[in-house]
C-alpha atoms as a PDB file:
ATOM      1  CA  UNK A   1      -9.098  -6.398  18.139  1.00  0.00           C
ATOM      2  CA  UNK A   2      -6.688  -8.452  16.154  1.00  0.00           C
ATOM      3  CA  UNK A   3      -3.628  -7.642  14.430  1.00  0.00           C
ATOM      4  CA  UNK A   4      -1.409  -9.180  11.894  1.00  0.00           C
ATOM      5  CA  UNK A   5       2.558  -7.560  12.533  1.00  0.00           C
ATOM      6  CA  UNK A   6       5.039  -8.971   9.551  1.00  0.00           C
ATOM      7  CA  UNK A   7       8.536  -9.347  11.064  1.00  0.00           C
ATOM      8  CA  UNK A   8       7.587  -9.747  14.662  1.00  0.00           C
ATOM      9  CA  UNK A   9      10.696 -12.075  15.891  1.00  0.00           C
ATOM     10  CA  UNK A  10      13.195  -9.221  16.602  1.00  0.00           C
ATOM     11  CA  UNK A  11      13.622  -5.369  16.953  1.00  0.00           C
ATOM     12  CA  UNK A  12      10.852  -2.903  15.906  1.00  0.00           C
ATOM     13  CA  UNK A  13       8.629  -5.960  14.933  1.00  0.00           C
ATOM     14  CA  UNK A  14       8.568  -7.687  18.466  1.00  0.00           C
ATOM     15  CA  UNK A  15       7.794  -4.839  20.282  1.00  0.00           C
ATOM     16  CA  UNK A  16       5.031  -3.888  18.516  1.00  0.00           C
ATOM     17  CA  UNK A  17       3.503  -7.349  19.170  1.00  0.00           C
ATOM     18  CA  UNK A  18       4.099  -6.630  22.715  1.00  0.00           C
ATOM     19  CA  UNK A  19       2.401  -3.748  22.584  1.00  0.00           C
ATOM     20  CA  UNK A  20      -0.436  -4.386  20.786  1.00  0.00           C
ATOM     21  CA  UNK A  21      -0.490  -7.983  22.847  1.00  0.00           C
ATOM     22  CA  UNK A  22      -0.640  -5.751  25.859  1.00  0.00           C
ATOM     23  CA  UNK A  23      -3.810  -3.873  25.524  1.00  0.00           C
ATOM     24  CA  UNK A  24      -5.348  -7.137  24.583  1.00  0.00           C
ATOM     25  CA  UNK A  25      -5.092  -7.897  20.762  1.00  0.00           C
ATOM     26  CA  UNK A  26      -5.029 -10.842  19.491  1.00  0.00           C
ATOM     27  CA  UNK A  27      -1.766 -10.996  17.512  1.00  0.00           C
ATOM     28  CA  UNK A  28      -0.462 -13.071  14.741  1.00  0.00           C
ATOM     29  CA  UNK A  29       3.326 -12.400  13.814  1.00  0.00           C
ATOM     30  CA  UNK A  30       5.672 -13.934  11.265  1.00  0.00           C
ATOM     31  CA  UNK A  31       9.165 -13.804  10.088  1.00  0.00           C
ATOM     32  CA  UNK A  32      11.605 -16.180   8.034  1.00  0.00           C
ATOM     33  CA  UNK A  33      13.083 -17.522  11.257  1.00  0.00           C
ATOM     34  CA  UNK A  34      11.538 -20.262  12.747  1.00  0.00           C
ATOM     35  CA  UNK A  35      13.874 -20.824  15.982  1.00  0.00           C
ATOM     36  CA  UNK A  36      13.627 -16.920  16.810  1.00  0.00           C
ATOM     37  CA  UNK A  37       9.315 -17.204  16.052  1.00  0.00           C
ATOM     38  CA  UNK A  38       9.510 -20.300  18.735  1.00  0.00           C
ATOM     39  CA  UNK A  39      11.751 -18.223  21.115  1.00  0.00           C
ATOM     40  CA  UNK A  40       9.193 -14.999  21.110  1.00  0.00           C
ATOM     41  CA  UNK A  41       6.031 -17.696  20.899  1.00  0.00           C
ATOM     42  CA  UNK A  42       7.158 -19.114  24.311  1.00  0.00           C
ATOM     43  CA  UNK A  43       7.840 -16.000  26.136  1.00  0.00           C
ATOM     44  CA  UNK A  44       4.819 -14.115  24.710  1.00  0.00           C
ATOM     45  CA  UNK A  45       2.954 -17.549  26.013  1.00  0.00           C
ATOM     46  CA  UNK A  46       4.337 -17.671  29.408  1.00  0.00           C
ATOM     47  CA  UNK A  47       3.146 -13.445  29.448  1.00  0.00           C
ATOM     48  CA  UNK A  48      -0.822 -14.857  28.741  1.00  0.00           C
ATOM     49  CA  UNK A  49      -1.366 -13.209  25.267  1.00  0.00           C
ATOM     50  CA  UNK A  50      -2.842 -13.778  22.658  1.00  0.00           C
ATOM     51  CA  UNK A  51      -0.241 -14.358  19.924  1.00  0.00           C
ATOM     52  CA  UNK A  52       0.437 -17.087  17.284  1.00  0.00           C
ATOM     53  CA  UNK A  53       2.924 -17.387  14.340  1.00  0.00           C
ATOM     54  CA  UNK A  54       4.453 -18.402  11.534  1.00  0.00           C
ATOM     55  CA  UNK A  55       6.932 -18.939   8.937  1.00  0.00           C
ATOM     56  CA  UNK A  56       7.267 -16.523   5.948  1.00  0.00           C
ATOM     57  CA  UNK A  57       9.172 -15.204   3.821  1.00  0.00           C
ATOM     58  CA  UNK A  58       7.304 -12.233   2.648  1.00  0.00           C
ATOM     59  CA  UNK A  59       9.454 -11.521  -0.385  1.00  0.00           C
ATOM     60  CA  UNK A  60       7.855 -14.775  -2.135  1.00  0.00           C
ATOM     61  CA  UNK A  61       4.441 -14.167  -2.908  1.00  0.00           C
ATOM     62  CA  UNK A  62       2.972 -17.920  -2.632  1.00  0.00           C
ATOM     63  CA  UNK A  63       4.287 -17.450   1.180  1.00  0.00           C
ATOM     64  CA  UNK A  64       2.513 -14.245   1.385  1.00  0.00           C
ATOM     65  CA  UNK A  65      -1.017 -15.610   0.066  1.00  0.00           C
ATOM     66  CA  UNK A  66      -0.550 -18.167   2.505  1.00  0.00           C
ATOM     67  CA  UNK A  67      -0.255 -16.178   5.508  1.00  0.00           C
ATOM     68  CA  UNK A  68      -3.255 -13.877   4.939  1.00  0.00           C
ATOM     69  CA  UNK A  69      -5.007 -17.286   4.414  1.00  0.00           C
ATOM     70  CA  UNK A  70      -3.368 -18.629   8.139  1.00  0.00           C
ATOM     71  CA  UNK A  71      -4.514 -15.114   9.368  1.00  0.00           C
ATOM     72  CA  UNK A  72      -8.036 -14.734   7.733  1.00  0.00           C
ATOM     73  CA  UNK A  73      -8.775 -18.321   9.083  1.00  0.00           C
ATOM     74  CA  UNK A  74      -7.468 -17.616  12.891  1.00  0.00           C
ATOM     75  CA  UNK A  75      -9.389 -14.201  12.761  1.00  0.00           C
ATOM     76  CA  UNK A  76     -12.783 -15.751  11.181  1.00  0.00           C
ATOM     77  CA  UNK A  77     -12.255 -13.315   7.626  1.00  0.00           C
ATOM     78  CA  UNK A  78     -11.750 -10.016   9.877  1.00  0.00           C
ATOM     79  CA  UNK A  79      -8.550  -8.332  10.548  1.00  0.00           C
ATOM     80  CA  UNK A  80      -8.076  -4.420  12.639  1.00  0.00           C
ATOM     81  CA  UNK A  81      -4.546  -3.497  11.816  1.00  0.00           C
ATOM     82  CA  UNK A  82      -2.159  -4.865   9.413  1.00  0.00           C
ATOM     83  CA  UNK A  83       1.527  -3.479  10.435  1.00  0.00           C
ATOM     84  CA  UNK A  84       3.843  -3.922   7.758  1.00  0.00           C
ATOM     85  CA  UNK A  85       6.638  -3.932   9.434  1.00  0.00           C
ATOM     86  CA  UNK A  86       9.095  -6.844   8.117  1.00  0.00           C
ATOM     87  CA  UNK A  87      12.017  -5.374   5.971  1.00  0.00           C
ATOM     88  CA  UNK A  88      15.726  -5.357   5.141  1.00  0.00           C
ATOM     89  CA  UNK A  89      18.935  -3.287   3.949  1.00  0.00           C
ATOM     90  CA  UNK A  90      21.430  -4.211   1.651  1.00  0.00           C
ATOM     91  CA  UNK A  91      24.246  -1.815   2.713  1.00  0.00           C
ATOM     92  CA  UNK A  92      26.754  -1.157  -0.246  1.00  0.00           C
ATOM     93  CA  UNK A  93      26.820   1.229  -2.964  1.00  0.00           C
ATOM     94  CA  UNK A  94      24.678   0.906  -5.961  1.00  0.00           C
ATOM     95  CA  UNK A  95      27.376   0.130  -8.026  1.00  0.00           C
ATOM     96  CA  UNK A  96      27.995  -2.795  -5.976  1.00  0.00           C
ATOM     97  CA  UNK A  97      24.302  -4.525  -6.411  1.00  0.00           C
ATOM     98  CA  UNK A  98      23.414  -7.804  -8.026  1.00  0.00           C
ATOM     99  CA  UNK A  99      19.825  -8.042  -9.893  1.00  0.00           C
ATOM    100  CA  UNK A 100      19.141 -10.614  -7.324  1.00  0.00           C
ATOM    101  CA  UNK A 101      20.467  -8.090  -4.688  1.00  0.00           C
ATOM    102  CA  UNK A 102      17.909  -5.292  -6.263  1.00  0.00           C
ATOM    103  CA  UNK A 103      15.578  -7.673  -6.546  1.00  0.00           C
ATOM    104  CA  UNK A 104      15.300  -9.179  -3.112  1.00  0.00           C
ATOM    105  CA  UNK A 105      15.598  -5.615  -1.522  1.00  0.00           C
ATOM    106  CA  UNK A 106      12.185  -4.805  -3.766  1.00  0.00           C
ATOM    107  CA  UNK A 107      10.553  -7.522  -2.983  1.00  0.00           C
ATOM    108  CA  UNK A 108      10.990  -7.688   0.815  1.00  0.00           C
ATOM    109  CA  UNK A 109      10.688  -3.754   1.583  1.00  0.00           C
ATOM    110  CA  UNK A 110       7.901  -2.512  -0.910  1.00  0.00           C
ATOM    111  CA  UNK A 111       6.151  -5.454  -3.307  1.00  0.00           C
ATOM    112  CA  UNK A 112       5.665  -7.265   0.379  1.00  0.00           C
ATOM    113  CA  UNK A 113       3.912  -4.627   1.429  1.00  0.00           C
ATOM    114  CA  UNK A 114       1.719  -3.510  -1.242  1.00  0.00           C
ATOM    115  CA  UNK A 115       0.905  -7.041  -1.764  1.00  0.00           C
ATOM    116  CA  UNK A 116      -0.330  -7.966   1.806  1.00  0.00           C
ATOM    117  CA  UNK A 117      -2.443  -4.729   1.858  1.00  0.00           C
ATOM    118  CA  UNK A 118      -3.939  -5.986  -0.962  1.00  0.00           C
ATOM    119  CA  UNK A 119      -4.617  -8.907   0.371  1.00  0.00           C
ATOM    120  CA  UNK A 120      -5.326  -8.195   3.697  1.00  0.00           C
ATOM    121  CA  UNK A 121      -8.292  -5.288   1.931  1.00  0.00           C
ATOM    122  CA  UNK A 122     -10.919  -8.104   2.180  1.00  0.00           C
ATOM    123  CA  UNK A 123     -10.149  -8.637   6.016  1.00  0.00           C
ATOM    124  CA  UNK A 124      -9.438  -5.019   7.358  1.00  0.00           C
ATOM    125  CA  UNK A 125     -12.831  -4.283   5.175  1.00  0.00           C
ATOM    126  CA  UNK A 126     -15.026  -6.669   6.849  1.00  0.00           C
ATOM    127  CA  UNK A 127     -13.718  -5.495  10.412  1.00  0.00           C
ATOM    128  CA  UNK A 128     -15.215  -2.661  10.003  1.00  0.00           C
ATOM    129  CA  UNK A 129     -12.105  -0.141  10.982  1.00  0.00           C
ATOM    130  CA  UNK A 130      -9.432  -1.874   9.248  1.00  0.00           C
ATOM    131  CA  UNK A 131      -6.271   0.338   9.404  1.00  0.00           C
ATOM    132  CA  UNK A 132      -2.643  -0.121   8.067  1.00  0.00           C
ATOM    133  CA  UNK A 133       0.472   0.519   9.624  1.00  0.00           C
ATOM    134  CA  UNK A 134       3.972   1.073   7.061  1.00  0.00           C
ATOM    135  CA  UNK A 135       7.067   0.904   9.305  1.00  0.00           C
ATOM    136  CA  UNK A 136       9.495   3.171   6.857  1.00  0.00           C
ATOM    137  CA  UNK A 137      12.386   5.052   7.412  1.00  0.00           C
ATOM    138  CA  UNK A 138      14.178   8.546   7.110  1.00  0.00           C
ATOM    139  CA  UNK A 139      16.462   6.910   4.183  1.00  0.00           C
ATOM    140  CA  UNK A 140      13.156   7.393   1.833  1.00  0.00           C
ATOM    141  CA  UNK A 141      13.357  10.907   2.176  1.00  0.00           C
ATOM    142  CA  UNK A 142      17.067  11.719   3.445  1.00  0.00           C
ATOM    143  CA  UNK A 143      19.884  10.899   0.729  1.00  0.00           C
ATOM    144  CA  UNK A 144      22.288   8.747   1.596  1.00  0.00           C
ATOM    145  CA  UNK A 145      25.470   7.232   0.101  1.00  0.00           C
ATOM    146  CA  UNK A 146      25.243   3.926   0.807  1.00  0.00           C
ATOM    147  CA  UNK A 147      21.972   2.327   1.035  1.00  0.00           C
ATOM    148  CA  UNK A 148      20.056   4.607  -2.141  1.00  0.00           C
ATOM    149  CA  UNK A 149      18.397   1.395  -2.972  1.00  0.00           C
ATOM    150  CA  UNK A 150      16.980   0.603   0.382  1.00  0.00           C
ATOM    151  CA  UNK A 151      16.116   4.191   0.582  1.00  0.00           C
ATOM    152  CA  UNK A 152      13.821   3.790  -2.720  1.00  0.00           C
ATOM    153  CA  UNK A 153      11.530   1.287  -1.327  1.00  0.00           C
ATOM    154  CA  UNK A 154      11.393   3.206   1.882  1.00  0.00           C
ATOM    155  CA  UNK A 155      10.774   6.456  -0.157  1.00  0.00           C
ATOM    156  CA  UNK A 156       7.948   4.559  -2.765  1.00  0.00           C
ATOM    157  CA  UNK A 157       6.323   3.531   0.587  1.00  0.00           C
ATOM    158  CA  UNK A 158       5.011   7.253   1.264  1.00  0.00           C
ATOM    159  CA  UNK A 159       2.904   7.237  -1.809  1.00  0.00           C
ATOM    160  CA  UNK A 160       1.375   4.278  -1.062  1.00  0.00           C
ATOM    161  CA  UNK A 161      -0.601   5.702   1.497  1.00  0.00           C
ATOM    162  CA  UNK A 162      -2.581   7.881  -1.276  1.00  0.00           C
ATOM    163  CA  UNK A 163      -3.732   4.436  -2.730  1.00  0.00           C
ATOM    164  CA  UNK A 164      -5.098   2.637   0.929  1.00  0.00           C
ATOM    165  CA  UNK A 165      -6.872   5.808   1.998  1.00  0.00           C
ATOM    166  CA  UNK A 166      -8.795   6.694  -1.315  1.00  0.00           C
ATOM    167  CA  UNK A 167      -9.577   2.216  -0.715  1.00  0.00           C
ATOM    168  CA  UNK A 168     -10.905   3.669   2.552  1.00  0.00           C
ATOM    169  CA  UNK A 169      -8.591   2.580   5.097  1.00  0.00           C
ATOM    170  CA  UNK A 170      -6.788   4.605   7.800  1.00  0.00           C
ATOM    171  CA  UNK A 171      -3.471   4.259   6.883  1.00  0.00           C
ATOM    172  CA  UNK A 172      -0.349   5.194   9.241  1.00  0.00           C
ATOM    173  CA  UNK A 173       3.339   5.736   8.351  1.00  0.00           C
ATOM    174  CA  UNK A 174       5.671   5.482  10.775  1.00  0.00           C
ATOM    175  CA  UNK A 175       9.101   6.762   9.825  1.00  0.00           C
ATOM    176  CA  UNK A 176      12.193   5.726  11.916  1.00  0.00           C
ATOM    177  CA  UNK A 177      14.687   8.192  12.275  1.00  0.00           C
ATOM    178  CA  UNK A 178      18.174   7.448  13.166  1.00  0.00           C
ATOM    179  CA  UNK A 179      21.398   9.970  14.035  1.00  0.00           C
ATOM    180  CA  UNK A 180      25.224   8.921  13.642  1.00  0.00           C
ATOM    181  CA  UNK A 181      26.952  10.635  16.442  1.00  0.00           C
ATOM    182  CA  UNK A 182      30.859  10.734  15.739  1.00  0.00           C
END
């Protein structure tokens, strides 16, 4: 089985190449951080799996095309599960946005994601039981006051899965739910 997990240097993102690590994938992760990537690459080395990264910044597209290159290369053109997991918030009102605020939000939390399924359709195809995994959140379906923007990609990401299963691919959405307790 192999897997390709955006964002997989920290938080929901490393655990899920644990996991997947753990009942025996082989695993290739990336993130914009290249000191945290090394820091997870040597502990996920001196635990015997089966993991490699690298550096990308999945809100630029040429990065993008590059890393389903990396990954179709290390995987011989097939690829299991694509988790799109890498994402960010921008937590201030609306009001309070830049365009290159708005724009960086949409291109890291949905156009990332669209855009690597896309790519990754070939791959997941040619596995044979290619499946894709959206890591989303309550904010696209829960209002909130601060945040609306983030909650938009989150919220666009549900429809998505209309578009990968009529492609015929299993797709998954995981939302992430989180309380405030005062």
């Amino acid at each position: 089985m192999t897997a390709l997990v955006t964002g997989g240097s920290k938080g929901l993102g490393e655990a899920v190449v644990e996991e997947l690590a753990m009942l025996g994938a082989r695993v290739h992760t990336c993130g914009r951080n290249e000191t945290q990537l090394q820091e997870r690459l040597h502990e996920w080395l001196a635990k015997r799996f089966l993991v490699t990264t690298s550096v990308c910044d999945v809100s630029l597209p040429d990065q993008r095309a590059r890393l389903m290159e990396t990954v179709s290369s290390l995987f011989q053109g097939k690829l299991n599960i694509l988790v799109n997991n890498a994402g960010t918030s921008i937590v201030k009102p609306a009001t309070e946005f830049s365009s290159e605020d708005f724009s960086f939000l949409m291109a890291t939390n949905l156009e990332s994601a669209f855009h690597l399924s896309q790519l990754a359709h070939p791959l997941l195809k040619a596995s044979g039981s290619g499946s894709i995994v959206v890591m989303s959140s309550a904010a696209g379906v829960v209002h909130m006051s601060v945040g609306s923007i983030y909650g938009a990609t989150k919220g666009h990401q549900f429809k998505e899965e209309d578009a990968w299963m009529v492609a015929g691919l299993c797709f998954f959405m995981y939302q992430i739910k989180s309380r405030v307790v005062m």
